[in-house]
C-alpha atoms as a PDB file:
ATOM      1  CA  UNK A   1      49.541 -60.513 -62.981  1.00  0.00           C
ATOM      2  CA  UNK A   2      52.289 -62.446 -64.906  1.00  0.00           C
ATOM      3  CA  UNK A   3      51.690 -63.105 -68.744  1.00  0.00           C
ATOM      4  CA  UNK A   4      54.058 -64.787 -71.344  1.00  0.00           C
ATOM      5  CA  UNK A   5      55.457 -62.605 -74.448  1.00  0.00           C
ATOM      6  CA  UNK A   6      51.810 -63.187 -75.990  1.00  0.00           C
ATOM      7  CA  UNK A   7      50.177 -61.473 -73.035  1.00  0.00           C
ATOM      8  CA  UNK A   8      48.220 -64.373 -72.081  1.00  0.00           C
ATOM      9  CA  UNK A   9      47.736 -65.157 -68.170  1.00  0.00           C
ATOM     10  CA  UNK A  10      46.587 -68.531 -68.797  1.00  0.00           C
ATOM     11  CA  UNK A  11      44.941 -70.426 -72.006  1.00  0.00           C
ATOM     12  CA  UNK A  12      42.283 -68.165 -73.102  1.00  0.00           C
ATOM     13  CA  UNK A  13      43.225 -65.316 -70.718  1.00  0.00           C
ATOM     14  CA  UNK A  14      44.938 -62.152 -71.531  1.00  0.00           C
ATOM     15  CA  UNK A  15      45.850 -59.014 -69.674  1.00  0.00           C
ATOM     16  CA  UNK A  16      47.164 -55.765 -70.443  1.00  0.00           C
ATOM     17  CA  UNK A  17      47.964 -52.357 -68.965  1.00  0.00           C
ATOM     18  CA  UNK A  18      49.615 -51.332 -65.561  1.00  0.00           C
ATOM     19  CA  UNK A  19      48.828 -54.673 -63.497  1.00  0.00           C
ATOM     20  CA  UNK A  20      50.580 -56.747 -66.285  1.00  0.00           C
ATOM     21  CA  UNK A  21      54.303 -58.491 -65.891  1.00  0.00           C
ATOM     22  CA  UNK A  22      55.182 -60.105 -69.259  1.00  0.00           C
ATOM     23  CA  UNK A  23      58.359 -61.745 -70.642  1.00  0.00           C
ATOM     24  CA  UNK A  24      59.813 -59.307 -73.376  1.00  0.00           C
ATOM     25  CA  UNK A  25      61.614 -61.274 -75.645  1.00  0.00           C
ATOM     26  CA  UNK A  26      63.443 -57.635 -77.167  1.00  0.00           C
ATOM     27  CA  UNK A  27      65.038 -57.848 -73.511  1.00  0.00           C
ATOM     28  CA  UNK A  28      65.040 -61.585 -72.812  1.00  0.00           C
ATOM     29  CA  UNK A  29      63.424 -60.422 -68.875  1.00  0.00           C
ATOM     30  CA  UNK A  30      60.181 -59.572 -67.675  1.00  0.00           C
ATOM     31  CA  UNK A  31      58.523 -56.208 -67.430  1.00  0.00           C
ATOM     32  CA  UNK A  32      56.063 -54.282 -66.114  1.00  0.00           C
ATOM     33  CA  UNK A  33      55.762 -50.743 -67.683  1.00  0.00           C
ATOM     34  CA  UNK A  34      53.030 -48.003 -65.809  1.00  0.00           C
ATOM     35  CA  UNK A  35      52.403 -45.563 -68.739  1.00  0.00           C
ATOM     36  CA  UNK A  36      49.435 -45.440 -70.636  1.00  0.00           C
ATOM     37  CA  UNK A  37      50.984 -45.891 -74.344  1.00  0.00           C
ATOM     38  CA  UNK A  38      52.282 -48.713 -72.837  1.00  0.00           C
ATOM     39  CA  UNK A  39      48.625 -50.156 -71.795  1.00  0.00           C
ATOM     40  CA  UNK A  40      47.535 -49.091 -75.600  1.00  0.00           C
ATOM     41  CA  UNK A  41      50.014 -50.511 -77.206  1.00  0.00           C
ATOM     42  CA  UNK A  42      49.919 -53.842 -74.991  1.00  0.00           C
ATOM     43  CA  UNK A  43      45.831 -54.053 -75.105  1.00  0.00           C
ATOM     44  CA  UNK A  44      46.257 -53.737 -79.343  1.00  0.00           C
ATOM     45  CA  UNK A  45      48.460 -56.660 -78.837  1.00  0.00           C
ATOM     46  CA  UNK A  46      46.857 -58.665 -76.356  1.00  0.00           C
ATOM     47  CA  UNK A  47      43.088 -59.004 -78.776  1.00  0.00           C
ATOM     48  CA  UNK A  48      45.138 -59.706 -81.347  1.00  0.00           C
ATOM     49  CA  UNK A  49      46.863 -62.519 -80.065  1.00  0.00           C
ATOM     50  CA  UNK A  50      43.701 -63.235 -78.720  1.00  0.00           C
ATOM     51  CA  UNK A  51      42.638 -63.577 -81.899  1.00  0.00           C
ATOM     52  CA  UNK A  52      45.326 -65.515 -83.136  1.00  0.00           C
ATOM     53  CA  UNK A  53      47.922 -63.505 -84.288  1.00  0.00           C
ATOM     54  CA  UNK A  54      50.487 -64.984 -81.893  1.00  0.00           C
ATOM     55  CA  UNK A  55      52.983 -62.438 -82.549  1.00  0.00           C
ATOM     56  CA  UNK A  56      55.294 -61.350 -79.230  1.00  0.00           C
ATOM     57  CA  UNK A  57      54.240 -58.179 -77.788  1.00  0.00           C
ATOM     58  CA  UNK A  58      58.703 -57.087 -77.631  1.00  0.00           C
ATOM     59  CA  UNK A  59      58.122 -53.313 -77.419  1.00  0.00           C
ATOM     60  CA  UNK A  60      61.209 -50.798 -76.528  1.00  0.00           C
ATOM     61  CA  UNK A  61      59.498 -48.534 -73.359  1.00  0.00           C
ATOM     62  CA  UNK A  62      59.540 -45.241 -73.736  1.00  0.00           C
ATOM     63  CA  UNK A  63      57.667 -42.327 -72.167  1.00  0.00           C
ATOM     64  CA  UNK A  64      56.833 -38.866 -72.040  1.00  0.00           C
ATOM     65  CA  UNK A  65      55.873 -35.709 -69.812  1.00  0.00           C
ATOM     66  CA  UNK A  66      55.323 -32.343 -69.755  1.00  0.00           C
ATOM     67  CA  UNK A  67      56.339 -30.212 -66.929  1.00  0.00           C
ATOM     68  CA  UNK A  68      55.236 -26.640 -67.788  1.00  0.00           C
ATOM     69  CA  UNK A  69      57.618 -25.485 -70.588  1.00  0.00           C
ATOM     70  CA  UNK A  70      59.902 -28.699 -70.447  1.00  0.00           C
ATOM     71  CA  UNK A  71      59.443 -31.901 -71.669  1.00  0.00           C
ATOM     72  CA  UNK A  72      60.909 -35.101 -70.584  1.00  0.00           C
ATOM     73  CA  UNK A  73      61.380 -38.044 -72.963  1.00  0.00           C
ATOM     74  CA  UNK A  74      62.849 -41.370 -72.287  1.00  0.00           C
ATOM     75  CA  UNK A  75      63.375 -44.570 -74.259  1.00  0.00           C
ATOM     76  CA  UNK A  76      65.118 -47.536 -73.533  1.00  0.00           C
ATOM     77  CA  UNK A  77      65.756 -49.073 -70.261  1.00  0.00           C
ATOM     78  CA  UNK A  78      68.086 -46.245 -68.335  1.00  0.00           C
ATOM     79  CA  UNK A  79      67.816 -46.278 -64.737  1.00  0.00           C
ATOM     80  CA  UNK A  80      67.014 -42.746 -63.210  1.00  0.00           C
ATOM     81  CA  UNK A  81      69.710 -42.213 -59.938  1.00  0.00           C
ATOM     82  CA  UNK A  82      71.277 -45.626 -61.110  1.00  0.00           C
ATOM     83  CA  UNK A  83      74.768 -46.042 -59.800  1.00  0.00           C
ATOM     84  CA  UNK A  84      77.075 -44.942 -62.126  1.00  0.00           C
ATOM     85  CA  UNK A  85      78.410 -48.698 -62.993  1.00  0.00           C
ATOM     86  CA  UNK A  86      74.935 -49.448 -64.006  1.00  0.00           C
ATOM     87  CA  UNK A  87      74.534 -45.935 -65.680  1.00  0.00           C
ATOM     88  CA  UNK A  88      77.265 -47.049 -67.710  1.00  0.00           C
ATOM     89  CA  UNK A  89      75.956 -50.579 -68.071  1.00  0.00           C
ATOM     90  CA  UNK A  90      72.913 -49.378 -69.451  1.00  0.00           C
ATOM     91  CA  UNK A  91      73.803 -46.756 -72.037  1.00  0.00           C
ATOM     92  CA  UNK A  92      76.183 -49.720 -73.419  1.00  0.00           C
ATOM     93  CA  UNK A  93      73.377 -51.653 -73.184  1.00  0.00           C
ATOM     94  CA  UNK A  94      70.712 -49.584 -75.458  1.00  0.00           C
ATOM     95  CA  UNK A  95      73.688 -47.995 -78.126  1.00  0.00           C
ATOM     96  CA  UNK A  96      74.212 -51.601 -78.850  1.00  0.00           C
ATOM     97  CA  UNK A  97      70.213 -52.338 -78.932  1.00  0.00           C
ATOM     98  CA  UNK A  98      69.669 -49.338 -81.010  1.00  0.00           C
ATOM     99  CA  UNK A  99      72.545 -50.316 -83.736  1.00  0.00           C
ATOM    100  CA  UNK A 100      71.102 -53.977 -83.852  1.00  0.00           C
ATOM    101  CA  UNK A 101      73.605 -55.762 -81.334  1.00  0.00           C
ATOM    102  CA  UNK A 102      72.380 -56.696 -78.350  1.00  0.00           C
ATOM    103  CA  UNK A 103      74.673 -57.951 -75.928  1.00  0.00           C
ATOM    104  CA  UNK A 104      74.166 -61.147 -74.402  1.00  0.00           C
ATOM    105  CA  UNK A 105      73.911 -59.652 -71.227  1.00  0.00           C
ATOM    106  CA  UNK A 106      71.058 -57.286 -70.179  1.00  0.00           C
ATOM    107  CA  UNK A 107      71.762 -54.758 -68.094  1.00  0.00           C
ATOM    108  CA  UNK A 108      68.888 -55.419 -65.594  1.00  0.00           C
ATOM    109  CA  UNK A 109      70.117 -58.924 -64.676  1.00  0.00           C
ATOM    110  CA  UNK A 110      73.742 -58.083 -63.950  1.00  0.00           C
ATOM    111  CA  UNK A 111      74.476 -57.633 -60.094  1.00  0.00           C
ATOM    112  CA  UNK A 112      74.579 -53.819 -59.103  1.00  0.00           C
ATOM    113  CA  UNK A 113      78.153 -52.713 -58.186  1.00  0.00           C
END
């Protein structure tokens, strides 16, 4: 289901969770995330815009997992087996995000090498 930055489907209608493509204005693309902080975070946002906040839902995606004694944390928008190009792309991309300079250019819409 596609939803604007508010997380509203249509006038009166708003989705969150897994199902749920919304224009992130942090990014300036759409997204779709499948975690469940991610559905949490996004359902929070989606009542209160509901009722009336109007405030962007512009979340940073990051997720976690535990695999026996390791855990695996990511946040941003790296690619896992990205070509290296993009790799590089991309960790340009969120050291500039993370010092407060995005680029105009988000890694996602340039063409892959």
């Amino acid at each position: 289901m596609e939803c604007d930055a508010l997380c509203r489907a249509v006038p009166g209608i708003y989705a969150a969770g897994d199902v749920v493509s919304w224009h992130n204005p942090h990014f300036g693309t759409r997204m779709r995330l499948e975690h469940r902080m991610n559905a949490t975070e996004q359902a929070m946002a989606a009542v209160g815009n509901l009722l009336g906040d109007a405030k962007p839902f512009a979340p940073v995606p990051y997720f976690w997992t535990d695999r026996y004694d390791t855990r695996i944390q990511a946040y941003g928008v790296l690619g896992w087996n990205a070509p290296p190009a993009r790799y590089a792309r991309c960790v340009a991309w969120s050291s500039n995000a993370r010092r407060g300079r995005p680029s105009r250019s988000h890694p996602r819409s340039a063409r892959q090498p």
